[in-house]
Protein backbone atom coordinates (compact mmCIF):
# COMPACT_ATOMS: atom_id res chain seq x y z
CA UNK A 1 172.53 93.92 40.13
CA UNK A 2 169.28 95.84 40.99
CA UNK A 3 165.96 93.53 39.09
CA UNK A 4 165.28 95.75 36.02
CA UNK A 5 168.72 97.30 36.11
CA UNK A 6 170.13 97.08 32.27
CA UNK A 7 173.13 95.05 31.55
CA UNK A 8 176.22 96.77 30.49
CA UNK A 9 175.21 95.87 26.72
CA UNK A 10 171.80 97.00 27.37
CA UNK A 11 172.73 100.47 28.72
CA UNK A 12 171.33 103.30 26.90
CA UNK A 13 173.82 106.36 26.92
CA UNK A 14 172.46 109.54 25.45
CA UNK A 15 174.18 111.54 23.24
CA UNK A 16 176.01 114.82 24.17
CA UNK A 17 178.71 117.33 23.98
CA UNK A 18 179.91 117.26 27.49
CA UNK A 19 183.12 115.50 27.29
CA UNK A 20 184.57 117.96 24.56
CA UNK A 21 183.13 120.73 26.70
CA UNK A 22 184.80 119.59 29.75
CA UNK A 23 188.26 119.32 27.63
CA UNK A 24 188.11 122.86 26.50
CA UNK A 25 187.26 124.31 29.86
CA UNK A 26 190.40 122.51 30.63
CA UNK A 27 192.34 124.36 27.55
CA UNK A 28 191.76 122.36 24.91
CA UNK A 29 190.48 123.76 21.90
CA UNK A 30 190.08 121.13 18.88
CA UNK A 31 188.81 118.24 20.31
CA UNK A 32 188.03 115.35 18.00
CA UNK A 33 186.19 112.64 17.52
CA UNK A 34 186.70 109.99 15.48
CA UNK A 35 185.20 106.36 14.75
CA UNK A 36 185.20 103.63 11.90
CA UNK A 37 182.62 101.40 10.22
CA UNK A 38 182.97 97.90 8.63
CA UNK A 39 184.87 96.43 10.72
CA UNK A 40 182.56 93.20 10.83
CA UNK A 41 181.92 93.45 6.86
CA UNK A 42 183.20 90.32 4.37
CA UNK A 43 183.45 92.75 1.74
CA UNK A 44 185.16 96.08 0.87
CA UNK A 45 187.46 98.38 3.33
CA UNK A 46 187.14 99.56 6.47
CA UNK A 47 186.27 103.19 6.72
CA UNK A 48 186.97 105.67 9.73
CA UNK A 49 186.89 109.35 9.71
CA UNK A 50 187.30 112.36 12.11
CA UNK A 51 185.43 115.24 12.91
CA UNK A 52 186.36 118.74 14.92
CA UNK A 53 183.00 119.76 15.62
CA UNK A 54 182.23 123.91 16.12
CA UNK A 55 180.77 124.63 19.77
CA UNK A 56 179.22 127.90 17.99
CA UNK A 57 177.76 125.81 15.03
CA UNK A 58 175.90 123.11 16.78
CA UNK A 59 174.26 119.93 15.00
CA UNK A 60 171.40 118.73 16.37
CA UNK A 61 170.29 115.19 16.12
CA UNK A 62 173.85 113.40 16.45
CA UNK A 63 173.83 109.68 17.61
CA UNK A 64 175.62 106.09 17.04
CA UNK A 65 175.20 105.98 12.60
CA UNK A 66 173.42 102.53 13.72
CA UNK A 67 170.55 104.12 15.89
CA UNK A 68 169.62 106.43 12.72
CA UNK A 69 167.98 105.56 9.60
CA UNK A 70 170.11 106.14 6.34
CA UNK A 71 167.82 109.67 5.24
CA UNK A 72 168.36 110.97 8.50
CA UNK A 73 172.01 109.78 8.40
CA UNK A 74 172.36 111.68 5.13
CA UNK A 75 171.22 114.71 6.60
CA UNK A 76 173.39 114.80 9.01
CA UNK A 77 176.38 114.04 7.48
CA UNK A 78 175.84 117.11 5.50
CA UNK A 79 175.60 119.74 8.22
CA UNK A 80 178.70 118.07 9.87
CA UNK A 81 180.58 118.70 6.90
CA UNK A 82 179.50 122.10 6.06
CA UNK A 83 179.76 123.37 10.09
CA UNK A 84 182.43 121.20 10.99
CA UNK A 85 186.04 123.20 12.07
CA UNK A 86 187.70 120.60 9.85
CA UNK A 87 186.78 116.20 8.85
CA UNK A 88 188.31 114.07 6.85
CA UNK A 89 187.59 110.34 5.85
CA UNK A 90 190.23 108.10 5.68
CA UNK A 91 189.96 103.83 3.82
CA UNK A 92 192.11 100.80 4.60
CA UNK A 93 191.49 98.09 1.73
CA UNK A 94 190.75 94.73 1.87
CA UNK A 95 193.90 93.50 0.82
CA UNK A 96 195.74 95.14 3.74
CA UNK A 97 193.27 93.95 6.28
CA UNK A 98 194.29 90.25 5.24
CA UNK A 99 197.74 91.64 5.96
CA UNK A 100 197.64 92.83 8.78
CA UNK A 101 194.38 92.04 10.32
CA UNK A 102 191.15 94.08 10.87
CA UNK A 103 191.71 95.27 14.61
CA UNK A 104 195.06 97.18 13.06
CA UNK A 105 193.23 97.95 10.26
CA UNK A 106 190.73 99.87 12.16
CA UNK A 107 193.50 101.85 14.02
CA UNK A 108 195.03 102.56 11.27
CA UNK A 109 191.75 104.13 9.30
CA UNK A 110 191.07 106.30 12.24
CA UNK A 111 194.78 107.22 12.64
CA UNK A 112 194.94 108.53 8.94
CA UNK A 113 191.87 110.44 9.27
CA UNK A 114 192.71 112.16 12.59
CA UNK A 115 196.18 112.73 10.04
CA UNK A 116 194.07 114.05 7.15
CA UNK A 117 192.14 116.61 9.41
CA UNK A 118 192.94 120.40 7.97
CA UNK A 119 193.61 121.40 11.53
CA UNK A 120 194.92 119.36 13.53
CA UNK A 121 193.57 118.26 17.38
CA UNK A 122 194.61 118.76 20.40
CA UNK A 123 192.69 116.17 22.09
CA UNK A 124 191.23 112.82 20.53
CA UNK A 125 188.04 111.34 21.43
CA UNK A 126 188.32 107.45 20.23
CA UNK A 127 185.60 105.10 19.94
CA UNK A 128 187.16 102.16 22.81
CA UNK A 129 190.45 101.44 21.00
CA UNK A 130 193.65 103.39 21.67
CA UNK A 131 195.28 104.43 19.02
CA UNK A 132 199.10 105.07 18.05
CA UNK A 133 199.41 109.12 18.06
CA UNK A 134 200.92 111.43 19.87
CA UNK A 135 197.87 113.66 20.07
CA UNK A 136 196.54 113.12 23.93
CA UNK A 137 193.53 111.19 23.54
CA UNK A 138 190.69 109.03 25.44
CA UNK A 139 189.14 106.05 24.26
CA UNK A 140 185.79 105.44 25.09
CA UNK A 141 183.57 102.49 25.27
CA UNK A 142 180.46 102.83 22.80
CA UNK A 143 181.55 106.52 22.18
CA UNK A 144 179.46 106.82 19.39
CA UNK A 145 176.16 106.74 22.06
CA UNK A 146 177.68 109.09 24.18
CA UNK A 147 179.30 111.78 22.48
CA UNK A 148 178.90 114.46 19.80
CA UNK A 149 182.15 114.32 18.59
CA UNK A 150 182.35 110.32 17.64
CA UNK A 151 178.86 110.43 16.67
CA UNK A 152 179.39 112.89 13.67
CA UNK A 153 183.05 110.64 12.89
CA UNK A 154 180.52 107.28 12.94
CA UNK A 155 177.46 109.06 10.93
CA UNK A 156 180.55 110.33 8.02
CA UNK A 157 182.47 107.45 8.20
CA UNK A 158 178.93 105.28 7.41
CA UNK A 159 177.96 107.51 4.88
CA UNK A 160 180.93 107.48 2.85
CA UNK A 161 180.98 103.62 3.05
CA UNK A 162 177.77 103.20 2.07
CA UNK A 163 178.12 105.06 -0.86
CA UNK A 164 181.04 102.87 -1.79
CA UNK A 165 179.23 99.94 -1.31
CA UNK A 166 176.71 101.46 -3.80
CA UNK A 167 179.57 102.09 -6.43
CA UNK A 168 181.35 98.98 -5.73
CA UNK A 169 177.29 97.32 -6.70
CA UNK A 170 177.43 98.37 -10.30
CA UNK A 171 180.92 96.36 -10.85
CA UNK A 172 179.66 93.60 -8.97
CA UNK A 173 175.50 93.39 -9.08
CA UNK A 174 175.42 89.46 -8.33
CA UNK A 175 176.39 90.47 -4.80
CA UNK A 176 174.22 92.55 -4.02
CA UNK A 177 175.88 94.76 -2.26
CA UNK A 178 173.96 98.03 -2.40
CA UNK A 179 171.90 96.38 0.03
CA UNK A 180 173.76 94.55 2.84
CA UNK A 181 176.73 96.29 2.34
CA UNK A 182 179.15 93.61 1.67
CA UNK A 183 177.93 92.43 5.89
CA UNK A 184 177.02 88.65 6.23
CA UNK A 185 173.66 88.25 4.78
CA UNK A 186 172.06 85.13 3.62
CA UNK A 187 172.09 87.01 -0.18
CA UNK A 188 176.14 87.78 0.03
CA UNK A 189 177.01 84.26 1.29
CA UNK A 190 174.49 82.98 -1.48
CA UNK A 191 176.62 85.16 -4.26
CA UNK A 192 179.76 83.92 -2.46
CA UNK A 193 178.71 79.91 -2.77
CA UNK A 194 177.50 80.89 -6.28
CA UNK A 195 180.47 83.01 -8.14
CA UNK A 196 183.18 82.73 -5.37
CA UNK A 197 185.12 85.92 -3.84
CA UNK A 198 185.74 89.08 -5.72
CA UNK A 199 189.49 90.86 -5.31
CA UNK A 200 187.31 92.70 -2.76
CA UNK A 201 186.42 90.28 -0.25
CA UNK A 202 188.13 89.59 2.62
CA UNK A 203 190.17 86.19 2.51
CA UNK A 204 190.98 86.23 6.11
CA UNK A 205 187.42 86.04 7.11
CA UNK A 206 185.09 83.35 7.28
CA UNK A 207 183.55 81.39 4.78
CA UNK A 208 185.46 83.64 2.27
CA UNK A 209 188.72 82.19 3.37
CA UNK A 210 187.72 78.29 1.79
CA UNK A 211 186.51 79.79 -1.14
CA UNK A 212 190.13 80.83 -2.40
CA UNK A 213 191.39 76.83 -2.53
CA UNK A 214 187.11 76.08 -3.39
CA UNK A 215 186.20 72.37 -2.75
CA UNK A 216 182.86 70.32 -2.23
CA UNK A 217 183.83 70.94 1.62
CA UNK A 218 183.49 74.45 1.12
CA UNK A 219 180.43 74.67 -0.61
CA UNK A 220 179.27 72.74 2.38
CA UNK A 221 180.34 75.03 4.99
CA UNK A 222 179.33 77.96 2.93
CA UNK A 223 175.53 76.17 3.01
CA UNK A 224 176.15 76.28 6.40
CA UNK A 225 176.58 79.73 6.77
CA UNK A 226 173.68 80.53 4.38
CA UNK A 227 171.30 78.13 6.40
């Protein structure tokens, strides 16, 4: 590799429309996008959603829901929804990602929100994992950087979690959560050492998953974490 040539993790995509473009030149005409959040979160579910965007009813300003701040995310999410062709946001709880684990979890989000959508694709745009439909579709690797159509799925799908996490705060304040958003932070693994997991937390992950048989070895671990 080239000196000063960015790694693949370093690459920065910008964020466009031509891949649904290019689909309906080639006859399609709902294309969709769709992407979840929360995957790496201890507490709360997974979110996805899915977005037909309108070629005539452009927004302007879409990128990865991680590159913006939450006002401009807000803002945004709003003029997908009211310009959209059709969204929808779809949850998979806590309880079945300890079932059946959070990569299927994640299909499965996106896969009831592409199922929710008032009109249905003909094309999927996926954000790197395949999913089980029978809608043609492409998955593509940090989709939400590159094109319109994830972006707006990522920037709805963050919205509407964060705005459970802020609900899900006033049952649970010691947590905490209408700031980290129930991700590993040095304040949720504190709460989590301190009061032990809600029937939201995820058991299968780690250092939740000690707390549910709690011991003096996993308070240690958890002041591990929090260290």
């Amino acid at each position: 590799m080239p000196k000063g040539t960015p790694s693949r993790s370093e690459k920065k995509w910008k964020c466009e429309g031509v891949l649904e473009a290019q689909l309906r030149v080639r006859g399609f005409r709902h294309v969709a996008g769709a992407d979840e959040v929360g995957r790496g979160a201890l507490f709360g579910s997974v979110v996805a959603a899915a977005v037909i965007l309108d070629p005539d009813s452009p927004v302007r300003g879409l990128n990865d829901s991680k590159q913006l701040d939450p006002e401009k995310r807000e803002i945004l999410a709003e003029r997908i929804r009211e310009r959209a062709v059709a969204y929808s946001v779809a949850a998979v709880d806590a309880v079945t990602i300890d079932r059946i684990n959070i990569y299927q979890a994640s299909r499965l989000a996106m896969k009831n929100a592409i199922a929710g959508l008032s009109v249905q694709p003909d094309f999927v745009l996926v954000d790197a994992v395949p999913l089980d439909i029978t809608i043609p579709q492409q998955p593509i690797i940090q989709g939400d950087a590159r094109c319109h159509a994830i972006a707006a799925a990522s920037i709805l799908a963050k919205v509407h979690r964060d705005q459970m996490m802020r609900a899900w705060d006033t049952f649970y304040p010691e947590f905490g959560l209408a700031r980290h958003k129930g991700y590993h932070a040095p304040e949720h693994v504190a709460a989590l050492l301190a009061f032990g997991p809600t029937p939201q937390h995820r058991l299968s992950f780690d250092p939740i998953g000690e707390l549910a048989f709690f011991s003096p070895l996993a308070s240690t671990q958890l002041e591990m974490f929090a260290s």
